[in-house]
Protein backbone atom coordinates (compact mmCIF):
# COMPACT_ATOMS: atom_id res chain seq x y z
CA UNK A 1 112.27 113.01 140.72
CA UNK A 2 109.44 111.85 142.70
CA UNK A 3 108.72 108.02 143.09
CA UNK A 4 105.32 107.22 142.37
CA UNK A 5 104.01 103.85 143.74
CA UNK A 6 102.51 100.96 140.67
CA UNK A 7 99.14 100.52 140.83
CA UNK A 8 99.17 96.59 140.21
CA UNK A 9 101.98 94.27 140.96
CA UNK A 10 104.10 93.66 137.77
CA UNK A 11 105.40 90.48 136.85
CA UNK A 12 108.36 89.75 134.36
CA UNK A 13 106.47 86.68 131.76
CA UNK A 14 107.80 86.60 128.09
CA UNK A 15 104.29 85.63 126.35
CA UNK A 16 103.68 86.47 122.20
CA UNK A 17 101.64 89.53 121.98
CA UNK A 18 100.28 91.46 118.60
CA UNK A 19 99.95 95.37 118.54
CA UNK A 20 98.01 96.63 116.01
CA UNK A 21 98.29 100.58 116.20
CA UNK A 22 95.27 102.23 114.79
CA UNK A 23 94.81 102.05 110.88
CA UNK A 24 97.65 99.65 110.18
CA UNK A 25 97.38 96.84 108.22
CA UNK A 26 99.45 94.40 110.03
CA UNK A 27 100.04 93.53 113.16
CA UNK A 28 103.13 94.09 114.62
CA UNK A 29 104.00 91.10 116.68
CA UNK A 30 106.67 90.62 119.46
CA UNK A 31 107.24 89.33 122.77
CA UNK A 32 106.26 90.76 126.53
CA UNK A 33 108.84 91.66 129.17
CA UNK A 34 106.31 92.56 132.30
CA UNK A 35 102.80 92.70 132.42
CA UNK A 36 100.35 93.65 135.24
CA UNK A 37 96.68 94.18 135.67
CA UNK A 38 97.37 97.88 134.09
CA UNK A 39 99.49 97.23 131.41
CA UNK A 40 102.74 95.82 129.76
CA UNK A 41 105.74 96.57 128.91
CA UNK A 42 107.44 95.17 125.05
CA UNK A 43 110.48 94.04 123.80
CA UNK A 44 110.94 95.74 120.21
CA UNK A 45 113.74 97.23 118.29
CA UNK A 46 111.05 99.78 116.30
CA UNK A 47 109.16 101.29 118.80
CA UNK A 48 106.07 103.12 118.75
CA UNK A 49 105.79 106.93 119.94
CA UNK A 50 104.37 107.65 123.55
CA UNK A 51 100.69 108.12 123.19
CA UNK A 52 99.72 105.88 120.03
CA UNK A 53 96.91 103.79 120.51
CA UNK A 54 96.92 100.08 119.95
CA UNK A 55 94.93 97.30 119.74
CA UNK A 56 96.76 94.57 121.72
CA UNK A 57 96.15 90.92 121.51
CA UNK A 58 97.76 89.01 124.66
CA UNK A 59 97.91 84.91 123.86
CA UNK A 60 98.05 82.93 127.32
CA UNK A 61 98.70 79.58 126.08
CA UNK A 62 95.97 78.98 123.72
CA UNK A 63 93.95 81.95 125.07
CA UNK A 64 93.34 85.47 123.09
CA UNK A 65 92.86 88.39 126.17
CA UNK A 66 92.20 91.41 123.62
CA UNK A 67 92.14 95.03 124.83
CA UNK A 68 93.13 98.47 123.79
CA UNK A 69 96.19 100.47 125.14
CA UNK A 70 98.64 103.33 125.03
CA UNK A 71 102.02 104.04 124.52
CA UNK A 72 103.14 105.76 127.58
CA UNK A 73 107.15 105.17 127.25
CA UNK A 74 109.56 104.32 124.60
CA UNK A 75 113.12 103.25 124.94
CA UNK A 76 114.52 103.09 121.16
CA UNK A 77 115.89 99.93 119.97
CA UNK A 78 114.37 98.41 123.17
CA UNK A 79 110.87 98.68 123.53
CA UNK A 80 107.31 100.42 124.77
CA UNK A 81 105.90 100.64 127.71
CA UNK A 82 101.93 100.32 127.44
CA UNK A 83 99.14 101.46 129.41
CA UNK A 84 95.89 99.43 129.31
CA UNK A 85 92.71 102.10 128.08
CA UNK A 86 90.03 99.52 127.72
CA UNK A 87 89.82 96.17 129.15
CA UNK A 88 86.39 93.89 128.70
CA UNK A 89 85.16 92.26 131.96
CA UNK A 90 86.24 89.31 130.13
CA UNK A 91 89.89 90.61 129.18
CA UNK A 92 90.31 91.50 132.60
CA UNK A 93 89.11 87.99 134.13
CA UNK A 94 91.47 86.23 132.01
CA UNK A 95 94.11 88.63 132.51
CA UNK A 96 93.73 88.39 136.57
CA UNK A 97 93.01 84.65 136.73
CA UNK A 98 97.07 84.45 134.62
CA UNK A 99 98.28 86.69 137.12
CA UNK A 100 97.60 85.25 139.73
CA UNK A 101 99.24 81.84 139.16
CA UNK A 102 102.14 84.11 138.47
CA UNK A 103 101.77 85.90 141.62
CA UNK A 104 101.47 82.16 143.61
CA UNK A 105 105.00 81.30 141.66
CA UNK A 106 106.26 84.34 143.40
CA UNK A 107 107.48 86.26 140.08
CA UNK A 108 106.74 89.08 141.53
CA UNK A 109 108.42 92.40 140.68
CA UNK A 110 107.99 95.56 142.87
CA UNK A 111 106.55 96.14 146.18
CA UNK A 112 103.96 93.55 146.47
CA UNK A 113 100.55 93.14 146.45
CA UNK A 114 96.93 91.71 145.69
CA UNK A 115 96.05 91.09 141.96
């Protein structure tokens, strides 16, 4: 198995978070364990199968980041791990500016590095 270095810091934040995977009617909403600039990882006991695509909505105290992902791991009964596809300039604004008053808290998980 070969080790393959993250891309973007992760940091372990429990925030709500709504996944919507494509033509469903309902949101399916749930809690994260990790995020980073690249993705997130969910806590779920019905997970989703590796690549479905989902429209995510992130809420950062009163903020909504929205952007679109993909199932890249599932763990059954625990949860999904989530690749970001599509982030807005906005989305990913918001999404740095959080991260980085997690990174200044020092919640950092993983080898560390700039957000």
């Amino acid at each position: 198995m070969v080790w393959i270095q993250r891309q973007y810091p992760r940091f372990e934040v429990s925030l709500p978070v709504e996944l919507r995977p494509l033509g469903a009617n309902a949101p399916l909403r749930t809690r994260t364990r990790d995020l980073c600039l690249g993705g997130l990882y969910v806590e779920m006991t019905f997970t989703q199968e590796v690549t479905t695509t989902l429209d995510i909505i992130l809420w950062v105290g009163d903020v909504k980041i929205s952007v679109t992902g993909e199932v890249v791991s599932k763990h059954p009964s625990f949860g999904n791990g989530i690749k970001f596809t599509q982030v807005s300039g906005e989305a990913r604004f918001q999404l740095r500016a959080f991260l980085q008053t997690l990174q200044s808290n020092h919640r950092l998980h993983g080898p560390e590095a700039r957000v």
